[in-house]
C-alpha atoms as a PDB file:
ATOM      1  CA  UNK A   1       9.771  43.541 -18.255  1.00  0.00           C
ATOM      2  CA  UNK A   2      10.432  44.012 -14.494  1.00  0.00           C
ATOM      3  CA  UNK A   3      10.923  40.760 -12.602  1.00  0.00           C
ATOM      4  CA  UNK A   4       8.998  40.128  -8.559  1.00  0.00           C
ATOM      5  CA  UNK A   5      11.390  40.470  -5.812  1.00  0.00           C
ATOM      6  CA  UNK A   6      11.574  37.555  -4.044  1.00  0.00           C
ATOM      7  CA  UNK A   7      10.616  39.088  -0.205  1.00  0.00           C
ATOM      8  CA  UNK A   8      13.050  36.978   2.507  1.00  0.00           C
ATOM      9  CA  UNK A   9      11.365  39.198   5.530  1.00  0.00           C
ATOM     10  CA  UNK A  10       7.613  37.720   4.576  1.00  0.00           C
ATOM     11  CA  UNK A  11       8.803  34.292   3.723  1.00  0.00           C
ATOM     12  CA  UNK A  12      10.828  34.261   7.245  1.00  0.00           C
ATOM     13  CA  UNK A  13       7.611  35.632   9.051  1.00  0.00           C
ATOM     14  CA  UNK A  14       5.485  32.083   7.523  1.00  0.00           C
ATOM     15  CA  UNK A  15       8.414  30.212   8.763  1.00  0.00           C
ATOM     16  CA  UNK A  16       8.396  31.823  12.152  1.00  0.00           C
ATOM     17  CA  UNK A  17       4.537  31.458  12.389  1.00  0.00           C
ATOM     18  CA  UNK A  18       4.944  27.765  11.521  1.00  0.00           C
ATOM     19  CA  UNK A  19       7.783  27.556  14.212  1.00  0.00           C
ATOM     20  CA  UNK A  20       5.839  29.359  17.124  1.00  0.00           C
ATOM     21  CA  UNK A  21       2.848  27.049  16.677  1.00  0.00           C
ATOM     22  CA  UNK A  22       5.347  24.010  16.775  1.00  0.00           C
ATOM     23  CA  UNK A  23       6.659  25.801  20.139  1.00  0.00           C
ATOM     24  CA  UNK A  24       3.185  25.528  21.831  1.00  0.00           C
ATOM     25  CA  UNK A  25       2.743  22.196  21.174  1.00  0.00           C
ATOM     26  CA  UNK A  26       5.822  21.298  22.415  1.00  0.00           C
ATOM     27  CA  UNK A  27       5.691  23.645  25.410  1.00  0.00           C
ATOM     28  CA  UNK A  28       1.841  21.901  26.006  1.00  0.00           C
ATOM     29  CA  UNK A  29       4.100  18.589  26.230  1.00  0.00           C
ATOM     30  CA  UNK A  30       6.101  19.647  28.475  1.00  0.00           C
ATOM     31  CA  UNK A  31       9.158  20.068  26.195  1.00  0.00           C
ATOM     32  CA  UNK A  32      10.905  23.725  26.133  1.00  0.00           C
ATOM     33  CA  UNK A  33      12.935  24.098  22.820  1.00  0.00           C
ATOM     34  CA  UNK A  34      16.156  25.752  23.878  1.00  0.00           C
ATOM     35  CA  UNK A  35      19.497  26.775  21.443  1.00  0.00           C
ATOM     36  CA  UNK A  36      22.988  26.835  23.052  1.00  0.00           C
ATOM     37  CA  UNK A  37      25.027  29.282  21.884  1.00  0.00           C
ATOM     38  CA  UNK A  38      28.915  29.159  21.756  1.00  0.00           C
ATOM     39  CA  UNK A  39      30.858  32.310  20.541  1.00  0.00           C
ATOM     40  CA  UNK A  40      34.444  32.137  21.236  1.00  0.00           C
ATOM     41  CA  UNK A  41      36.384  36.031  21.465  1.00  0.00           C
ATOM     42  CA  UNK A  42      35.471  39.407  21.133  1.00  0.00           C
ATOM     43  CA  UNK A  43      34.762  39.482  17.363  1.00  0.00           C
ATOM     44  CA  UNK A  44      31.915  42.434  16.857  1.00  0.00           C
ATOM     45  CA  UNK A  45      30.426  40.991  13.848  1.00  0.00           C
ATOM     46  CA  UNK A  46      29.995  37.444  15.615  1.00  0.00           C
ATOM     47  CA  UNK A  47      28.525  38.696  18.875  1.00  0.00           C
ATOM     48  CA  UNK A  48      26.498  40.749  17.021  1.00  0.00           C
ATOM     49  CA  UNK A  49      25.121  37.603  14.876  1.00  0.00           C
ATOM     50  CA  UNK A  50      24.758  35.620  18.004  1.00  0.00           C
ATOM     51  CA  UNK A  51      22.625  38.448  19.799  1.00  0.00           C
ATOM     52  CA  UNK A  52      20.287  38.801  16.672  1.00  0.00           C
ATOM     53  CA  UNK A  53      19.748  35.315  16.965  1.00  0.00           C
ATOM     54  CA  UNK A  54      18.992  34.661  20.174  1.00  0.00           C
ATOM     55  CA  UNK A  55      16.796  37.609  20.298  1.00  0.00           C
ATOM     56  CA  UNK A  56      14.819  35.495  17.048  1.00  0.00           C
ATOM     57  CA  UNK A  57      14.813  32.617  19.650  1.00  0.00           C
ATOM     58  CA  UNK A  58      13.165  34.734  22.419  1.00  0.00           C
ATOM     59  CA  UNK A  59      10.853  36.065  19.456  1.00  0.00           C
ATOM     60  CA  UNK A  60       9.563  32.522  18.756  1.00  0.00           C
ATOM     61  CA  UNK A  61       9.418  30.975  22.485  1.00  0.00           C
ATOM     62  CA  UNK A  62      12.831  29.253  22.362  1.00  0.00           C
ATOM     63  CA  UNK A  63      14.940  29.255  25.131  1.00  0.00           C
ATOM     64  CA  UNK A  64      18.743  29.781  24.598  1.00  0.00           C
ATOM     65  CA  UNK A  65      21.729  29.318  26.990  1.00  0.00           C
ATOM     66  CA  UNK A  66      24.630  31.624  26.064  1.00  0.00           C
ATOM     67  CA  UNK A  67      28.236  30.523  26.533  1.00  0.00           C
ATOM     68  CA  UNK A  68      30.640  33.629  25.292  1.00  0.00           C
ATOM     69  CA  UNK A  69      34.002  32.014  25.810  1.00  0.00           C
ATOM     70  CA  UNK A  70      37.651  34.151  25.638  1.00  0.00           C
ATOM     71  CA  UNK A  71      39.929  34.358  22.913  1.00  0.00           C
ATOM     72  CA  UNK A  72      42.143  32.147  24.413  1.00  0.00           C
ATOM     73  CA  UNK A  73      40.051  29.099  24.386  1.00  0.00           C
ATOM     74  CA  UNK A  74      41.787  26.323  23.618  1.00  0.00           C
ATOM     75  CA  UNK A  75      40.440  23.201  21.702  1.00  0.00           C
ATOM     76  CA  UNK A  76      40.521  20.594  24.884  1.00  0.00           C
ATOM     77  CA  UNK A  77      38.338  23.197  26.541  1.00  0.00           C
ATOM     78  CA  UNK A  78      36.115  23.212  23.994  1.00  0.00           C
ATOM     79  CA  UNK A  79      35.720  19.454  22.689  1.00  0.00           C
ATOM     80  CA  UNK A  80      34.528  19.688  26.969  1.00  0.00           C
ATOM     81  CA  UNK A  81      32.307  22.110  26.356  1.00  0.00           C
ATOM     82  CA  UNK A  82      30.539  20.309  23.719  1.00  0.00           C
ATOM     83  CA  UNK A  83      30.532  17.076  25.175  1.00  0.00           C
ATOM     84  CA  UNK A  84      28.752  18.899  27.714  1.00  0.00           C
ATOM     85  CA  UNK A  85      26.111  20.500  25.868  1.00  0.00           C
ATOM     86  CA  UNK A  86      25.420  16.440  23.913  1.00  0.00           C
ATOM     87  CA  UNK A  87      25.010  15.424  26.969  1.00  0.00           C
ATOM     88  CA  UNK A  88      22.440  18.142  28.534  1.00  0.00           C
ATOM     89  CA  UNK A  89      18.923  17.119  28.311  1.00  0.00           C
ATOM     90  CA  UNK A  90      17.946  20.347  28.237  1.00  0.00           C
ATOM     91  CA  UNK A  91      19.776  21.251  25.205  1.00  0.00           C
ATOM     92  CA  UNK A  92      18.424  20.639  21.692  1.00  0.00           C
ATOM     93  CA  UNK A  93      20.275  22.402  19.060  1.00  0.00           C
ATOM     94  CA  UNK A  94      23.898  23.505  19.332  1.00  0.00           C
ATOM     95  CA  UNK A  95      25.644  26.805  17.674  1.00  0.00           C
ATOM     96  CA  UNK A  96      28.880  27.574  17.427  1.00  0.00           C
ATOM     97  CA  UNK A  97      29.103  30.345  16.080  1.00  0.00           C
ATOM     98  CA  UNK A  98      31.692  30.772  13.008  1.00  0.00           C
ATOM     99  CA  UNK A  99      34.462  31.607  12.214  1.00  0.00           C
ATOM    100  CA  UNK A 100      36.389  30.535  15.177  1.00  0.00           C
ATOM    101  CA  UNK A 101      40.080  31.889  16.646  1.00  0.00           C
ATOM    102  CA  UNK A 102      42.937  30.177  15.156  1.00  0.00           C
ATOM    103  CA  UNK A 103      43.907  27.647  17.713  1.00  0.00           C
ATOM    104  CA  UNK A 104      40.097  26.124  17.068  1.00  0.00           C
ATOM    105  CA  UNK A 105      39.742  23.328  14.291  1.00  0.00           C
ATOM    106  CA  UNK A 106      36.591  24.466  12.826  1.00  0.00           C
ATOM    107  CA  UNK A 107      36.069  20.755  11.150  1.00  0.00           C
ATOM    108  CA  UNK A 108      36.957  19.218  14.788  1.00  0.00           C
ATOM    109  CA  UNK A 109      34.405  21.193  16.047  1.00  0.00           C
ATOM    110  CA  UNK A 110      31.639  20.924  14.141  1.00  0.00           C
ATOM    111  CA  UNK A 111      32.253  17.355  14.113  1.00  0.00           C
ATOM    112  CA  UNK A 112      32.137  17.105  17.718  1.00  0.00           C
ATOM    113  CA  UNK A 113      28.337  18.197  18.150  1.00  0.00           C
ATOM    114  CA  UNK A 114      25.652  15.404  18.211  1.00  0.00           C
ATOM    115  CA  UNK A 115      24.180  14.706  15.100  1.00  0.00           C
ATOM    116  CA  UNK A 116      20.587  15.526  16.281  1.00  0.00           C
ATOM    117  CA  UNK A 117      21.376  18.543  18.131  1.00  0.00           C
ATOM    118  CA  UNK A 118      23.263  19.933  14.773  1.00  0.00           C
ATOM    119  CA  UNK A 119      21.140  22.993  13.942  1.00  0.00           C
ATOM    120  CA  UNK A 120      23.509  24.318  11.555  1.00  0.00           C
ATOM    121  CA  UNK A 121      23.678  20.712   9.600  1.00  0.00           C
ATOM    122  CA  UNK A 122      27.291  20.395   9.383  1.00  0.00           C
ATOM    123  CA  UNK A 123      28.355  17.510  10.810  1.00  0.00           C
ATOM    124  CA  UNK A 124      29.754  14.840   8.407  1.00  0.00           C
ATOM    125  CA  UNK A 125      27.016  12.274   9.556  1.00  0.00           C
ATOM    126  CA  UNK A 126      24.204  15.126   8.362  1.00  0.00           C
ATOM    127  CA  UNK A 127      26.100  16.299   5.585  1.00  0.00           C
ATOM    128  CA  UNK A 128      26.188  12.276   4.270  1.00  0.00           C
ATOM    129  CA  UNK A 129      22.466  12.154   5.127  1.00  0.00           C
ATOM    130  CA  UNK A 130      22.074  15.101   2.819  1.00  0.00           C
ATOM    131  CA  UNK A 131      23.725  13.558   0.458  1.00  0.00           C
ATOM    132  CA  UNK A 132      21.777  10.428   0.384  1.00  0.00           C
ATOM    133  CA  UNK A 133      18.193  12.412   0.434  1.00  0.00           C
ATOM    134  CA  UNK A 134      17.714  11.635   4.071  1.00  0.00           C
ATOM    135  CA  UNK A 135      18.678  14.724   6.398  1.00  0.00           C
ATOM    136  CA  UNK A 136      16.365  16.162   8.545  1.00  0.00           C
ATOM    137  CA  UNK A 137      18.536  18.938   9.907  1.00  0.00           C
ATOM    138  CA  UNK A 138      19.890  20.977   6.866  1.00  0.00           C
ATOM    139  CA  UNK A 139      22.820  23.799   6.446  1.00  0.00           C
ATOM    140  CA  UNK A 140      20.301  27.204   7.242  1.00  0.00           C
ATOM    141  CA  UNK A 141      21.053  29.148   4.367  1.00  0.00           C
ATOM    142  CA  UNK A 142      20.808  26.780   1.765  1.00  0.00           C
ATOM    143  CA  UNK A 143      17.345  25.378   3.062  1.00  0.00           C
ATOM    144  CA  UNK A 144      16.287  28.861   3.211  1.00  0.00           C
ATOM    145  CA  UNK A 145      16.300  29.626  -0.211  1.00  0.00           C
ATOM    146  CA  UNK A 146      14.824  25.964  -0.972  1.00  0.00           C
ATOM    147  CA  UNK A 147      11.632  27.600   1.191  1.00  0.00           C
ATOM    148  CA  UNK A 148      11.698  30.975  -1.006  1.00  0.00           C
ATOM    149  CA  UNK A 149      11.239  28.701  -4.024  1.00  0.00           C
ATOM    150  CA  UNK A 150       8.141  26.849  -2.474  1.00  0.00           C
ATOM    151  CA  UNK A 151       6.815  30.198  -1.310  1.00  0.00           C
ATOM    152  CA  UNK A 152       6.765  31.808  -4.517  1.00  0.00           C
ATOM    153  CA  UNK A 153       5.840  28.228  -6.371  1.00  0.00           C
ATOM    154  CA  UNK A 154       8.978  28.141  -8.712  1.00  0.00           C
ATOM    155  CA  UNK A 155       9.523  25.182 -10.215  1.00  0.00           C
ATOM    156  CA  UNK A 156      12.863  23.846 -10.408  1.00  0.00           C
ATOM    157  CA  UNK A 157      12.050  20.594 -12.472  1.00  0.00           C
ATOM    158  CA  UNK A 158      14.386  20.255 -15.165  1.00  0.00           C
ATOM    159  CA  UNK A 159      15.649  23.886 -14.903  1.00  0.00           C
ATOM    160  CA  UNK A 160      19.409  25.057 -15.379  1.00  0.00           C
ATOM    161  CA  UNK A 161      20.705  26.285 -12.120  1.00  0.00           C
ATOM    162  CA  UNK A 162      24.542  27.876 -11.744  1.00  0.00           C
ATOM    163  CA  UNK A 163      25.693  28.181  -8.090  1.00  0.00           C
ATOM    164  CA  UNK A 164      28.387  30.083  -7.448  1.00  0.00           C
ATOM    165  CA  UNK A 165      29.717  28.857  -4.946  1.00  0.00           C
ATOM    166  CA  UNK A 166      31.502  25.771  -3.829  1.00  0.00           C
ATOM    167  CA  UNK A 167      31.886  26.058   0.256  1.00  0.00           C
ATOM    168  CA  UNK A 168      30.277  23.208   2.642  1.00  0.00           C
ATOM    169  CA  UNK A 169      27.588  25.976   3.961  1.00  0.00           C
ATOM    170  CA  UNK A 170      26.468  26.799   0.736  1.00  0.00           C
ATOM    171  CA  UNK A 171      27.596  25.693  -2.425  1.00  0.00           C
ATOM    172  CA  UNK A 172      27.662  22.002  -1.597  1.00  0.00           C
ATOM    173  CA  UNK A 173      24.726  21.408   0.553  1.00  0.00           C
ATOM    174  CA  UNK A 174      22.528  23.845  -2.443  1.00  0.00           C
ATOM    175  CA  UNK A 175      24.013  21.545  -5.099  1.00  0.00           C
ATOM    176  CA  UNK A 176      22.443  18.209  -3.252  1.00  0.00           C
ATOM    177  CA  UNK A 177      18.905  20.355  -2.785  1.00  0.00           C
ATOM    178  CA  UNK A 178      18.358  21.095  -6.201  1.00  0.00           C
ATOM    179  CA  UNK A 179      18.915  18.247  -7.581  1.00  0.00           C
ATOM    180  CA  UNK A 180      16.828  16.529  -4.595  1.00  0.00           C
ATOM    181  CA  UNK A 181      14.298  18.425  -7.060  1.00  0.00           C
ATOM    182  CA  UNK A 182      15.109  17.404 -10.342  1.00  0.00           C
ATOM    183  CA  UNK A 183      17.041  20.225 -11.455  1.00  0.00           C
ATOM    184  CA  UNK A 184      20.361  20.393 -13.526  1.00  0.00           C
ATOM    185  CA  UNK A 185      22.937  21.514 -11.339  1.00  0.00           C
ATOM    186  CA  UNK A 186      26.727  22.942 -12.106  1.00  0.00           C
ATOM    187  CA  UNK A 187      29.113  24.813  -9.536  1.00  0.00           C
ATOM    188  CA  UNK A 188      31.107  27.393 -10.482  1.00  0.00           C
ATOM    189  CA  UNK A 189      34.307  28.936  -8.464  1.00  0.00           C
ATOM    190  CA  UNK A 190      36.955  30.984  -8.748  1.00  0.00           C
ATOM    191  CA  UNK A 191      38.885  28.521 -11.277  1.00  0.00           C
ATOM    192  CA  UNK A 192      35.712  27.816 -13.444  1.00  0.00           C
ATOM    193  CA  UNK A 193      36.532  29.124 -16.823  1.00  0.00           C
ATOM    194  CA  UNK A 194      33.707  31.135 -19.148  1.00  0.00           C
ATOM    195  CA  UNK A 195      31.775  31.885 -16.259  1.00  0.00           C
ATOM    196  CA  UNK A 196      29.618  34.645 -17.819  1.00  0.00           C
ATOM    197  CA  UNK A 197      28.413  31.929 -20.623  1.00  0.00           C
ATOM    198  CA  UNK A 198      27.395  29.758 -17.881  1.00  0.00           C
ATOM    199  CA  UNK A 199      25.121  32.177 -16.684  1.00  0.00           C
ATOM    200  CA  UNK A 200      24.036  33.302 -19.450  1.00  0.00           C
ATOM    201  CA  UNK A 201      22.169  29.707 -19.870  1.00  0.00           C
ATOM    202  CA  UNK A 202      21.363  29.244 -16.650  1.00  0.00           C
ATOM    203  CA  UNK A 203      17.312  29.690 -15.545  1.00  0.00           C
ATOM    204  CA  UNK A 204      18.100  30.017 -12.065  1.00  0.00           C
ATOM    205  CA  UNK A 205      21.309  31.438 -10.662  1.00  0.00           C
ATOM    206  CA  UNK A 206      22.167  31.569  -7.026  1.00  0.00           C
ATOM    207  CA  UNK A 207      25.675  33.512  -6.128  1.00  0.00           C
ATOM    208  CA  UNK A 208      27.307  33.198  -2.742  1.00  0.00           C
ATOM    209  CA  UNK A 209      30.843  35.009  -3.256  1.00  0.00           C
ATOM    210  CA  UNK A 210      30.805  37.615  -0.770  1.00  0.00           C
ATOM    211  CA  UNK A 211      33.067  40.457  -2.341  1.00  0.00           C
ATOM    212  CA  UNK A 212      32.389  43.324  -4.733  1.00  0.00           C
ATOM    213  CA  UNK A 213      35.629  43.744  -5.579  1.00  0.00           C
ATOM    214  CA  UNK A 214      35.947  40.239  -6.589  1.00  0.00           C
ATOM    215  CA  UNK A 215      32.889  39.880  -8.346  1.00  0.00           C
ATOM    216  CA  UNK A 216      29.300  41.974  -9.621  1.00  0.00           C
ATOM    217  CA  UNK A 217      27.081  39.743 -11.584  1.00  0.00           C
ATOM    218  CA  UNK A 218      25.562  41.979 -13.973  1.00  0.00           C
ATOM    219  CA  UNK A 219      22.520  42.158 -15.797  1.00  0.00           C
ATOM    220  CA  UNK A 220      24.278  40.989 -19.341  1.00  0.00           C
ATOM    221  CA  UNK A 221      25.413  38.123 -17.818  1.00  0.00           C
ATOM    222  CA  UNK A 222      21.800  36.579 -17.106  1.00  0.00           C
ATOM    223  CA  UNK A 223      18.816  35.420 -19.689  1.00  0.00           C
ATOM    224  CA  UNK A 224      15.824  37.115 -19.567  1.00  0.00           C
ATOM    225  CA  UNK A 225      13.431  35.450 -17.353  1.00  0.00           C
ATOM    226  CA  UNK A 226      16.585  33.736 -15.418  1.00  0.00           C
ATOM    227  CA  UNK A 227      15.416  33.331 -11.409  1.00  0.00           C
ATOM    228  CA  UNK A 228      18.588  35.111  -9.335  1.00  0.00           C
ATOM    229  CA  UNK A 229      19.294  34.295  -5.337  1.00  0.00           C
ATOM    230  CA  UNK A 230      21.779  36.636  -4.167  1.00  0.00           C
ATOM    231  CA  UNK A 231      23.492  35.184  -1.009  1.00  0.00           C
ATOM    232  CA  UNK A 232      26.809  37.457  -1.257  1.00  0.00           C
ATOM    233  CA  UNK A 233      26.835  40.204   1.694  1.00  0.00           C
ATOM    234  CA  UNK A 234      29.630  43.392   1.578  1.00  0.00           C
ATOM    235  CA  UNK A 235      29.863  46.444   2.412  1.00  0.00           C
ATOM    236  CA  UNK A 236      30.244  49.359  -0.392  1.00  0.00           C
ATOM    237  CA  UNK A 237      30.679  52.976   0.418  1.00  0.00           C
ATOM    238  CA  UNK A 238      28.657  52.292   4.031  1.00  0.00           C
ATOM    239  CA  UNK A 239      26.049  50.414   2.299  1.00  0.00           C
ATOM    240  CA  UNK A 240      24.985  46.790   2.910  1.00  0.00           C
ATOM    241  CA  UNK A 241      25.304  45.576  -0.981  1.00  0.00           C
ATOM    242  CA  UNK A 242      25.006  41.821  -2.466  1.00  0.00           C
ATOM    243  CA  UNK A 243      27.013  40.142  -5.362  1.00  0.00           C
ATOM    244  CA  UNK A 244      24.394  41.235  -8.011  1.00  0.00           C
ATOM    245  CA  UNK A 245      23.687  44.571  -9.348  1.00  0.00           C
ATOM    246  CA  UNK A 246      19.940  44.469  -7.940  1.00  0.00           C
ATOM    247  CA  UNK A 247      18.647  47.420 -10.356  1.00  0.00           C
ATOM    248  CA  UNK A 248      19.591  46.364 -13.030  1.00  0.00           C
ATOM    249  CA  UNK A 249      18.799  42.798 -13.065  1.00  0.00           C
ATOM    250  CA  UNK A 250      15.181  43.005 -11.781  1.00  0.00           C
ATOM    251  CA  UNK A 251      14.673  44.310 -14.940  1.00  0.00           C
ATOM    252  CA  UNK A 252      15.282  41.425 -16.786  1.00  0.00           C
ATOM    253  CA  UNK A 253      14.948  38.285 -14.385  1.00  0.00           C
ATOM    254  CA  UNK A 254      11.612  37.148 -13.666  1.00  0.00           C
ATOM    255  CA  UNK A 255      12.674  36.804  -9.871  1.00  0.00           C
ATOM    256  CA  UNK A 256      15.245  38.365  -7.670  1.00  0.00           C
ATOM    257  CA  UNK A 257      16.069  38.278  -4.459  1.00  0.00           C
ATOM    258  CA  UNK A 258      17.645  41.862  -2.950  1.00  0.00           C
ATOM    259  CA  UNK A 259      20.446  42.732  -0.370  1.00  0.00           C
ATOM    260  CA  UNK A 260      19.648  43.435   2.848  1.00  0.00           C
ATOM    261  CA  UNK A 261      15.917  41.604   2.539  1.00  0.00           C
ATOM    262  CA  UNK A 262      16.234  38.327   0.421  1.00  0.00           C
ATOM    263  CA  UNK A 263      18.434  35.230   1.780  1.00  0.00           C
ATOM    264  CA  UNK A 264      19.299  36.452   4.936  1.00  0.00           C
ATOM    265  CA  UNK A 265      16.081  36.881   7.302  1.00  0.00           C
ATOM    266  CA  UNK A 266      15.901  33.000   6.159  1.00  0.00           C
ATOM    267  CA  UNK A 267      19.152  31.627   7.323  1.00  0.00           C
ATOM    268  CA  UNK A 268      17.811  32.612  11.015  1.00  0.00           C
ATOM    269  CA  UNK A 269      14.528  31.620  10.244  1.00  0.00           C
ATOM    270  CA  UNK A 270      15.648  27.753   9.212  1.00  0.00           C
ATOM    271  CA  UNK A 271      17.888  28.170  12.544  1.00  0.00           C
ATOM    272  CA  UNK A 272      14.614  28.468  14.798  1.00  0.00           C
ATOM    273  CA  UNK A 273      13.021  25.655  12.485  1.00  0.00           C
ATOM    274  CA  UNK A 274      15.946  23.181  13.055  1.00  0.00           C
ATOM    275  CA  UNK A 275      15.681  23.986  16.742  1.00  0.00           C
ATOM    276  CA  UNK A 276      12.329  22.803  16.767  1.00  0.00           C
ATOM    277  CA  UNK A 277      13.032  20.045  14.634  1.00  0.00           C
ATOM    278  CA  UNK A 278      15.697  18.955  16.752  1.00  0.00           C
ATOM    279  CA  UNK A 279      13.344  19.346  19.986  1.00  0.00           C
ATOM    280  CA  UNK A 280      10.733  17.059  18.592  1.00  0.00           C
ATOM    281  CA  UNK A 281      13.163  14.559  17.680  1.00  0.00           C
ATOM    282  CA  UNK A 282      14.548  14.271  20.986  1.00  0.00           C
ATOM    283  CA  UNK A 283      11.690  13.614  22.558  1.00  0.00           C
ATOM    284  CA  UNK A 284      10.516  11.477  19.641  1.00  0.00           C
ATOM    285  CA  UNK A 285       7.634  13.610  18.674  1.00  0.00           C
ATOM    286  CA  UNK A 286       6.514  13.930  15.005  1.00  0.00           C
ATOM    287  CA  UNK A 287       9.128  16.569  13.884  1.00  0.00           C
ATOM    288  CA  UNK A 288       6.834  17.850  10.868  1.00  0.00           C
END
């Protein structure tokens, strides 16, 4: 058997669709959505990030107000900066883009930002809304791949899902999604012990480590017909690569998602759709 590839470009283009038509209403309201952006320091990677989403912004009709901020920035200047941005009117969502220079407190930061300008959906008062079935602005990534399952209509009733992964923009916000929708959930990590026999039973297996060298999830470690989400990123011999060996496992899952093309066109897409969100809930609009 040879397993679909779950497409991330064509279920971020339904997203953005969705998003531009929730744009002209708002616009016709006289609301203009609009994303400030916060990158502290000259990292390459992180402008680079910040530019491709901002251009997604312009793509959709959001606005965006870019702050690029030196190295030296130091955490009183920042907690200003953001108590700025709350305040702002204007302003409806809030990035800062991660991770941050040393002398920043990424939790302090994060923390800082107004619950209902949180695009990203890591502030503790979101994350506990999570938690609790109630959040309306969700970590990007994980919501993402909750919208390739809906696209493709996989079920994930009473279905065995492994994340590997346990980090708070990932692992932790995917484990309170799934099981929002009934499935049985476990987390693996670097100390989990037996890892290959808990993918081996898992139906649906969604990795997030990041590093080849560290870890390839192969095909004989998945059941035939298992579902894979491959959020890991690297770089091998100049080529962008994932943490699953793509070839090999399409094969023998019934859905995979591949690397560059699966997970990541949606973490931007769920940025523009918690933009929205966030603009419709300011202005107390229906935010559906």
């Amino acid at each position: 058997m040879t397993g679909q590839k779950l497409d991330g470009g064509i279920v971020a283009n339904s997203v953005k669709d969705r998003v531009r038509k929730a744009v002209d209403e708002l616009r016709s309201s006289g609301v203009i959505p609009c994303l400030a952006t916060v990158l502290v320091g000259e990292d390459l990677a992180s402008a680079i990030y910040i530019k491709n989403k901002q251009k997604a912004c312009s793509d959709v009709g959001i606005t965006t107000k870019d702050h690029k901020l030196p190295e030296s920035f130091s955490q009183k200047e920042m907690n200003s900066l953001i108590d700025l941005l709350n305040k702002d009117n204007s302003v409806h969502g809030i990035l800062i883009q991660l991770p941050l220079p040393k002398q920043l407190d990424e939790f302090s930061t994060t923390s800082r930002i107004s619950p209902i300008k949180d695009v990203d959906g890591l502030t503790p008062y979101n994350a506990g809304l999570l938690l609790t079935g109630r959040a309306i602005l969700k970590p990007c990534t994980p919501s993402g791949i909750m919208e390739i399952f809906d696209y493709y209509n996989i079920d994930l009733a009473g279905k065995n899902a492994v994340i590997i992964n346990r980090s708070n923009l990932v692992g932790k916000p995917l484990y309170s999604l799934l099981l929002e929708r009934n499935a049985t959930v476990t987390t693996c990590h670097s100390k989990t012990k037996n890892l290959k026999e808990h993918c081996q039973s898992a139906d649906i297996i969604i990795t997030a480590i990041g590093n080849r060298t560290k870890f390839l999830l192969k095909a004989d470690m998945i059941k035939d017909g298992a579902v894979v989400i491959d959020v890991g990123i690297s770089r091998q011999n100049g080529k962008l690569v994932g943490d699953a060996d793509y070839e090999r496992i399409i094969k023998k899952a019934s859905y995979a998602t591949p690397v560059p093309g699966g997970v990541g066109p949606m973490t931007v897409a769920m940025l523009l759709k918690n933009t929205v969100t966030a603009a419709s809930i300011s202005k107390g609009f229906d935010s559906s």
